[in-house]
Protein backbone atom coordinates (compact mmCIF):
# COMPACT_ATOMS: atom_id res chain seq x y z
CA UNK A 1 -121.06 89.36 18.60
CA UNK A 2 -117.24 88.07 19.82
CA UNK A 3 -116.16 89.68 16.51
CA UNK A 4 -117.20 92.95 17.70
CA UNK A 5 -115.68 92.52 20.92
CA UNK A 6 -111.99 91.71 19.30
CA UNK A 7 -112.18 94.43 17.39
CA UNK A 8 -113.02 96.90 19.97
CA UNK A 9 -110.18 95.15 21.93
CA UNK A 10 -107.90 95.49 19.04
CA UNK A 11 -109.09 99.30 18.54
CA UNK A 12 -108.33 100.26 22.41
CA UNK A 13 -105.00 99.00 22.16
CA UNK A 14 -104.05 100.82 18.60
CA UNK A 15 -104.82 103.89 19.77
CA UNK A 16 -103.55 103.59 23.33
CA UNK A 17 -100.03 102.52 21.41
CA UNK A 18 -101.05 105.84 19.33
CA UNK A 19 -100.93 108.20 22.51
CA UNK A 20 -97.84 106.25 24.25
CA UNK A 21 -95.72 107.00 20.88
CA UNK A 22 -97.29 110.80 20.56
CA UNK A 23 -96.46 111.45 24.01
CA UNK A 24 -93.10 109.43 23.65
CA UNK A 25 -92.21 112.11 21.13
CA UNK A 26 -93.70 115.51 22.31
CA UNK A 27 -92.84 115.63 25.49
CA UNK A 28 -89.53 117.79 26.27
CA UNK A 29 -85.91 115.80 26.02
CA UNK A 30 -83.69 116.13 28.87
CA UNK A 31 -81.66 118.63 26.80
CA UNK A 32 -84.59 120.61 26.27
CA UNK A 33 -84.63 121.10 30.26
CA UNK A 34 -81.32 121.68 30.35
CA UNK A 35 -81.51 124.59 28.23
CA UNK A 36 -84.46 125.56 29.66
CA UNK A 37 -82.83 126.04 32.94
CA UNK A 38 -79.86 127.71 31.40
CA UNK A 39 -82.09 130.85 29.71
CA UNK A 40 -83.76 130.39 33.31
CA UNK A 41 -80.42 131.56 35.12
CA UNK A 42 -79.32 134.13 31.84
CA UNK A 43 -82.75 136.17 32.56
CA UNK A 44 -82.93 135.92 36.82
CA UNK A 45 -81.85 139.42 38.11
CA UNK A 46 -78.26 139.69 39.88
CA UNK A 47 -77.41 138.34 43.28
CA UNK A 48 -80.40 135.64 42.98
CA UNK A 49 -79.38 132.41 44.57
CA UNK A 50 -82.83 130.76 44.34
CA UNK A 51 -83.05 127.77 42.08
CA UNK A 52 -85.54 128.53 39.13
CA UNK A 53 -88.53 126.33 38.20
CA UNK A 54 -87.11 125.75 35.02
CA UNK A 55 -84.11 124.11 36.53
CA UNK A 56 -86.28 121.59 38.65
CA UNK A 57 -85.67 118.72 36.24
CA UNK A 58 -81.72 118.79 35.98
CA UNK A 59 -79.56 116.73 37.40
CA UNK A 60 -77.35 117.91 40.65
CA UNK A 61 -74.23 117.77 38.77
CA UNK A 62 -75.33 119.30 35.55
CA UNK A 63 -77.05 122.13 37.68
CA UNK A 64 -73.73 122.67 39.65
CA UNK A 65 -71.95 122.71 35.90
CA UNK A 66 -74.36 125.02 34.62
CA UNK A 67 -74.27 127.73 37.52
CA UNK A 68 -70.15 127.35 37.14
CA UNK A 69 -70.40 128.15 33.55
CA UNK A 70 -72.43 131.02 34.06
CA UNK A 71 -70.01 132.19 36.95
CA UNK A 72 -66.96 132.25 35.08
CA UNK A 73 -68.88 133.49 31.82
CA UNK A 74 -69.70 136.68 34.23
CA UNK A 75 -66.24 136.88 35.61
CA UNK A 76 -65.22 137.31 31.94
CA UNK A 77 -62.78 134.05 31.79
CA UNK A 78 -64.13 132.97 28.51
CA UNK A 79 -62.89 133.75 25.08
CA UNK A 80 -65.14 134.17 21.86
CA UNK A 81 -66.62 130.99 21.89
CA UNK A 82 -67.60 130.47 25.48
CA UNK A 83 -64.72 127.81 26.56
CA UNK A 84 -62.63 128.69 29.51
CA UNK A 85 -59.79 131.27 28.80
CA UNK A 86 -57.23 130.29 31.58
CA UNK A 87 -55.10 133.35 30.91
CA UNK A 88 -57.67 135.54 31.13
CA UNK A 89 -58.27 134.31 34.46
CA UNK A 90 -54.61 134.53 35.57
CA UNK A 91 -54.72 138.45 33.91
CA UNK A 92 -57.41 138.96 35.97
CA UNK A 93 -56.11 138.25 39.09
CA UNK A 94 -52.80 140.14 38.46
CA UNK A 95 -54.18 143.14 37.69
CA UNK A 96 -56.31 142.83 40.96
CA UNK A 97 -52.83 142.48 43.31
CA UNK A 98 -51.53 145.68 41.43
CA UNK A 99 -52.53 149.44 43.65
């Protein structure tokens, strides 16, 4: 009869190790949120300052990163590859001071 109950024991706790390492593994990375949240402010319709849902597990700082990177991706400062084009920014503003 204590034979039974050891092994019972010993089942419970292999399959509750099981679950901890499944869900461990499946559930979504913090880089999976990230990029979550930046489709989430790609797709949300202009002049929308509300944070989406999507964004809800990012960090302050990587939020305030990602909304900056989308900001100067729409002004148009960014070459080919998406990195910061400081002349294009600089064009930019001169041909705004010219009539």
């Amino acid at each position: 009869m204590r034979n039974k109950h050891v092994i019972i024991v010993i089942g419970l706790v292999v399959v509750a190790g099981i679950a901890a390492t499944l869900w461990a593994f499946l559930r979504p990375t913090y880089g999976d949120t990230v990029s979550a949240c930046e489709k989430a402010l790609a797709s949300r319709a202009e002049g929308n300052k509300a944070k989406p849902d999507a964004c809800d597990g990012v960090k302050d700082d990587d939020y305030d990163a990602l909304i900056m990177s989308k900001v100067i991706d729409d002004l148009g400062w960014t070459d080919d590859e998406g990195n910061f084009d400081k002349n294009k920014m600089i064009e930019d503003g001169l041909d705004d001071d010219q009539p």
